[in-house]
C-alpha atoms as a PDB file:
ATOM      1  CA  UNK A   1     -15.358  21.908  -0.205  1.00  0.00           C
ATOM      2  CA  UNK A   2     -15.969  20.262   2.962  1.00  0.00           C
ATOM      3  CA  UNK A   3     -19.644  20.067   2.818  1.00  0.00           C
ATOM      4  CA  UNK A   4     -19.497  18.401  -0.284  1.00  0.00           C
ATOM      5  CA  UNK A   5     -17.365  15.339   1.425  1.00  0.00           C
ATOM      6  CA  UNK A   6     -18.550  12.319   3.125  1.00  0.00           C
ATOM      7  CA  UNK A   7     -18.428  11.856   7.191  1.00  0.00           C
ATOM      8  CA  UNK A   8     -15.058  10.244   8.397  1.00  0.00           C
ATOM      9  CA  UNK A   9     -16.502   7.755  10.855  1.00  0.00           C
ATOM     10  CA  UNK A  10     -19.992   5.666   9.925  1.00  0.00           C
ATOM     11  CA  UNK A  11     -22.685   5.250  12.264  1.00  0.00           C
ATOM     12  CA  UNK A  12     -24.379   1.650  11.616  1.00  0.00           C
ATOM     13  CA  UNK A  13     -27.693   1.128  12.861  1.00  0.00           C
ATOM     14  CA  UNK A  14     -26.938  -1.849  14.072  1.00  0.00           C
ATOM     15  CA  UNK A  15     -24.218  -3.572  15.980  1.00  0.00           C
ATOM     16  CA  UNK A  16     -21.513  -4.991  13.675  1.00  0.00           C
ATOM     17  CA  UNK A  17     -18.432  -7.043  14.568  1.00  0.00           C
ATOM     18  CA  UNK A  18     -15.488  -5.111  16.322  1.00  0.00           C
ATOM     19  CA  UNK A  19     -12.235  -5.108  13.734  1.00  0.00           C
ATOM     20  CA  UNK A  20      -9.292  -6.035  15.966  1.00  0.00           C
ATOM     21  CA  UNK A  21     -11.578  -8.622  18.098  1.00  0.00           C
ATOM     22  CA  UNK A  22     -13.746 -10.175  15.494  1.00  0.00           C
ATOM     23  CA  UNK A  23     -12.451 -10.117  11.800  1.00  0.00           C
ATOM     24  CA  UNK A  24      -8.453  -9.198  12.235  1.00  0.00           C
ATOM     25  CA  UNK A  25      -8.002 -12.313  13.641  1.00  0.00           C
ATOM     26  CA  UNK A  26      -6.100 -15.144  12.306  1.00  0.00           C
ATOM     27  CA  UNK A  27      -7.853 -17.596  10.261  1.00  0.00           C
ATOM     28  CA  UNK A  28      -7.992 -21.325  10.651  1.00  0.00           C
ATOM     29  CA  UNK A  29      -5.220 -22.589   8.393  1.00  0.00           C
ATOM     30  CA  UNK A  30      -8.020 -25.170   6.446  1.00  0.00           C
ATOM     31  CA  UNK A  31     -10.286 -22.375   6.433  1.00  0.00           C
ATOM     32  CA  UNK A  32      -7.645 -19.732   4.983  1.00  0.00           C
ATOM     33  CA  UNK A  33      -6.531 -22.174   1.781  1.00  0.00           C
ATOM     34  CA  UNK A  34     -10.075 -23.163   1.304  1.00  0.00           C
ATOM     35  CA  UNK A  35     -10.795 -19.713   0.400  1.00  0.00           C
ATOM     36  CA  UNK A  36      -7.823 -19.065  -1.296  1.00  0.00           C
ATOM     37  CA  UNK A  37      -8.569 -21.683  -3.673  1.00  0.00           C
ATOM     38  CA  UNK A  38      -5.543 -23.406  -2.414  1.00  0.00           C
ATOM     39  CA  UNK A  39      -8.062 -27.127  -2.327  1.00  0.00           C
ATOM     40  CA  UNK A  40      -9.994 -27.107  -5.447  1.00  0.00           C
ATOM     41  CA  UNK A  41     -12.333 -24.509  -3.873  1.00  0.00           C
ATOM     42  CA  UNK A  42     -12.774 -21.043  -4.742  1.00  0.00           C
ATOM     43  CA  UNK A  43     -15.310 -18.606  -4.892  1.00  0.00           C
ATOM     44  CA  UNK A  44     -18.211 -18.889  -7.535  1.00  0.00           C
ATOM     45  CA  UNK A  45     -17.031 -16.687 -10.669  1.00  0.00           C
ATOM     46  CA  UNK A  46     -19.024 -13.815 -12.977  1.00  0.00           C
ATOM     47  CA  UNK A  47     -20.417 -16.699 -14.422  1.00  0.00           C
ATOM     48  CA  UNK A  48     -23.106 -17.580 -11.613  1.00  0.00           C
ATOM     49  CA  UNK A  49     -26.345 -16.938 -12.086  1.00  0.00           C
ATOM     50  CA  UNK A  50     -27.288 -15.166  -9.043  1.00  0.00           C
ATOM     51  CA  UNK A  51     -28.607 -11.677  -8.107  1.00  0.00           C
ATOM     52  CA  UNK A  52     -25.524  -9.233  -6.850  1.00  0.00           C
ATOM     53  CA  UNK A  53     -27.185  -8.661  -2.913  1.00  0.00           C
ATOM     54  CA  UNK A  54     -27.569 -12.998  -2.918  1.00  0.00           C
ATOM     55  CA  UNK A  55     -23.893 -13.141  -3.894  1.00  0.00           C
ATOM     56  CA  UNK A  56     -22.939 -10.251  -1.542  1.00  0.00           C
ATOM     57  CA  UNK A  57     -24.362 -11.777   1.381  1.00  0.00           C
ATOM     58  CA  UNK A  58     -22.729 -15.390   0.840  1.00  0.00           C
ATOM     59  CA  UNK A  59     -19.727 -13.353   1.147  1.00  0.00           C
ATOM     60  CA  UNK A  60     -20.124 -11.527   3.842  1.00  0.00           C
ATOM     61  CA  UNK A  61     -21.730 -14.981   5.587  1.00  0.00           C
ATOM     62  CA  UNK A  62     -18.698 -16.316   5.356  1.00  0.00           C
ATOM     63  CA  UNK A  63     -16.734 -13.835   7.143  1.00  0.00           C
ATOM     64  CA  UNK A  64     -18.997 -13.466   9.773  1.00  0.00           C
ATOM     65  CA  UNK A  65     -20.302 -10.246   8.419  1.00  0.00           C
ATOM     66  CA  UNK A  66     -23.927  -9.759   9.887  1.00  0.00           C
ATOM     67  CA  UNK A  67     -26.667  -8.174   7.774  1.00  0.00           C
ATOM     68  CA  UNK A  68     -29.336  -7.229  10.426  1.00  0.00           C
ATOM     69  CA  UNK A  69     -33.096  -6.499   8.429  1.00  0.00           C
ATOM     70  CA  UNK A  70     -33.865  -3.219   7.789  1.00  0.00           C
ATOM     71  CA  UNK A  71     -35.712  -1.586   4.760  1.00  0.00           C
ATOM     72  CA  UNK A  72     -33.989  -0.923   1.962  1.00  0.00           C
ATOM     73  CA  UNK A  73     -31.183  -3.352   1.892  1.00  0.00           C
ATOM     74  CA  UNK A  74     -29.583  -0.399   4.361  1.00  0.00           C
ATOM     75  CA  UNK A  75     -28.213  -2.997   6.292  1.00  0.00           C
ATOM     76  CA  UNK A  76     -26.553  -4.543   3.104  1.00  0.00           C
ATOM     77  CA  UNK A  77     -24.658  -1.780   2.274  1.00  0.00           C
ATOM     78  CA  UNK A  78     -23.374  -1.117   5.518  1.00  0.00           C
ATOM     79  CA  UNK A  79     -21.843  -4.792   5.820  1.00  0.00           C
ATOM     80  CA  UNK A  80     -20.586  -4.172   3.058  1.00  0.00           C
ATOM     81  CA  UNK A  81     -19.054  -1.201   3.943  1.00  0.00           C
ATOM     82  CA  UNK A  82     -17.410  -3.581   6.966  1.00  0.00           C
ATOM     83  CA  UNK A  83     -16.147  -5.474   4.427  1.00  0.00           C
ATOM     84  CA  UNK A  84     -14.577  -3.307   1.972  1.00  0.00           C
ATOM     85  CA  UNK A  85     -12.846  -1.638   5.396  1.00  0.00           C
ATOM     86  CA  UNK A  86     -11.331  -4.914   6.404  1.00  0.00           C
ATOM     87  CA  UNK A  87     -10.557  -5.003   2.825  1.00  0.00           C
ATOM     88  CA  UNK A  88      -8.805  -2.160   2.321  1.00  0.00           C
ATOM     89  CA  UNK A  89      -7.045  -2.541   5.820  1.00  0.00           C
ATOM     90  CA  UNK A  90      -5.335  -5.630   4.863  1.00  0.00           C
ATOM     91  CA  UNK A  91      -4.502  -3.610   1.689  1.00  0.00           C
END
């Protein structure tokens, strides 16, 4: 049963940002109601008319998320594996 489960740590290829340094810090309080839509500004909906890895990448641009080039949009997937671990860490 073991086999058949995924590796508890990651290794990324590249350097990515350290959690409790880079991205577990506290916002800037314009910056934090921006994106909480708290101005008039929020986050384009299902509606947009843009490919998923354009999308993904805005996001993860504006969390200072890096996605280094490498083949196969590896890179993408593991910043977004950052992000859906700060995710579910705030969670």
């Amino acid at each position: 049963m073991h086999k058949t489960r995924p590796p508890p740590t990651v290794n990324y290829t590249k350097p990515m940002p350290d959690f409790d340094e880079d991205l577990m810090i506290e916002m800037n309080q314009e910056l934090e109601k921006a994106l909480g839509g708290l101005d008039g500004i929020s986050f384009p909906g299902a509606e947009i008319d843009m490919h998923p890895s354009d999308y993904s990448r805005i996001i993860l641009t504006m969390l200072d998320i890096p996605v280094h080039k490498l083949a196969n949009n590896k890179s993408l997937i593991e910043s977004l594996h950052v992000l859906f671990t700060l995710f579910s860490t705030f969670r």
